[in-house]
Protein backbone atom coordinates (compact mmCIF):
# COMPACT_ATOMS: atom_id res chain seq x y z
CA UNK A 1 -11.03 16.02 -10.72
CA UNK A 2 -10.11 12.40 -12.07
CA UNK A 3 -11.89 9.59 -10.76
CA UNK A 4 -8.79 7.69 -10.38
CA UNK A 5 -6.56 10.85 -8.75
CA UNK A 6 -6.54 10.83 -5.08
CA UNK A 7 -8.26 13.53 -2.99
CA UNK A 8 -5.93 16.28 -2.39
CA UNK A 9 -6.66 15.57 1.83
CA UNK A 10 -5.45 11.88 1.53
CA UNK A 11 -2.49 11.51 2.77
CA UNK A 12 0.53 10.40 0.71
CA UNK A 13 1.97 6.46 1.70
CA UNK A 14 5.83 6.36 2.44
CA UNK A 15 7.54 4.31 1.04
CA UNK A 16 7.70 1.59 3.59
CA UNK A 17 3.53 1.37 3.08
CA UNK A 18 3.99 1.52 -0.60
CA UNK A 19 6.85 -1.79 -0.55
CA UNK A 20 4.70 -3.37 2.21
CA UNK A 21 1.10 -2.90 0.34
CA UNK A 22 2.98 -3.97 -2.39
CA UNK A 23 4.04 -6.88 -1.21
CA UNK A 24 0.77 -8.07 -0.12
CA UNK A 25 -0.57 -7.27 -3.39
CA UNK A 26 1.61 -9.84 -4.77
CA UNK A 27 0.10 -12.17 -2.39
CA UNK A 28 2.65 -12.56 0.10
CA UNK A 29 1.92 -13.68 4.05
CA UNK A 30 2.75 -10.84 6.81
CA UNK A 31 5.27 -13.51 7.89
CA UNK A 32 7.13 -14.03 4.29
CA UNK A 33 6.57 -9.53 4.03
CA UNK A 34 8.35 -9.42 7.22
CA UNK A 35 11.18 -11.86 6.17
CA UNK A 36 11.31 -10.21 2.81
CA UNK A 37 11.84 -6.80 4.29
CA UNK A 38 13.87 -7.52 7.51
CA UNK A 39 11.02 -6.40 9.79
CA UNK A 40 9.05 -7.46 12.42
CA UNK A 41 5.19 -9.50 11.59
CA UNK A 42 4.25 -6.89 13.75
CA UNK A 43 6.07 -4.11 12.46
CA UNK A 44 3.65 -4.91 8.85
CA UNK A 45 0.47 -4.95 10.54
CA UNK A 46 1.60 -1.28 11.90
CA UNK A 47 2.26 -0.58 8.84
CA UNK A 48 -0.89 -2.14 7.31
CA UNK A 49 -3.10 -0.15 10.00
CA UNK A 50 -1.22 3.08 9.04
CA UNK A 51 -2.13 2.45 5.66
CA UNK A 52 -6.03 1.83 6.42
CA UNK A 53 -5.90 5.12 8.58
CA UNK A 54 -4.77 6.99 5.69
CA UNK A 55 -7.03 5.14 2.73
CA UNK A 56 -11.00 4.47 3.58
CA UNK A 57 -10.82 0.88 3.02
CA UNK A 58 -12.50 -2.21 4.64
CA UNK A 59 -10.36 -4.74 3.48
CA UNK A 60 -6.82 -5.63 1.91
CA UNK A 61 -8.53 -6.38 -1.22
CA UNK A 62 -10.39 -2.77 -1.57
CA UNK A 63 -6.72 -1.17 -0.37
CA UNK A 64 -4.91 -2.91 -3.09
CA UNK A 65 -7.56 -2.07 -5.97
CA UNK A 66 -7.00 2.24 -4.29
CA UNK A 67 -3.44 1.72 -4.30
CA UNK A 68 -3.57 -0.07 -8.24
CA UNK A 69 -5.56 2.70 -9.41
CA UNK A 70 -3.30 5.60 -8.06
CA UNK A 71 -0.56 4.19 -9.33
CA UNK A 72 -2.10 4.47 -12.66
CA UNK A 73 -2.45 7.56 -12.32
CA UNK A 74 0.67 8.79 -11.86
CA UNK A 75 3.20 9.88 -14.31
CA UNK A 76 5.82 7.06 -13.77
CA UNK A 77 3.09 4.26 -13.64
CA UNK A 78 3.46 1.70 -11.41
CA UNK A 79 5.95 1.91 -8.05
CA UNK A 80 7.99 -1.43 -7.68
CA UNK A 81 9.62 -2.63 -4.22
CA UNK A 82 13.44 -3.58 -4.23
């Protein structure tokens, strides 16, 4: 197996992790993520937790390099948010 491929028990992020990760990646507040996508502050750290449960990460940073490199990976490169 790939280093870069993700374990085949990792669960896959929905969409609404992949726009929100995303969106912090680009280096956006939780407040200007929340305004951007019509939801809650709170509604991104749920999201953002979800995330964390799904990806062994410590930090936003460390999430953001997993979620780089399995885009990579992938046949269609990277995912974009609306």
């Amino acid at each position: 197996m790939p280093a870069t491929s993700r374990p085949q028990s990792a669960p896959a992020l929905s969409q609404r992790e992949r726009q929100v990760l995303a969106h912090i990646a680009a280096g956006l507040s939780h407040k200007q993520v929340a305004r951007r996508l019509g939801i809650s502050v709170h509604t991104v750290s749920t999201y953002l937790r979800r995330i964390r449960s799904k990806r062994t990460a410590p930090t936003v940073a460390h999430l953001i390099h997993l979620s780089m490199t399995e885009d990579a990976a992938t046949p269609t490169g990277p995912r974009s948010a609306p």
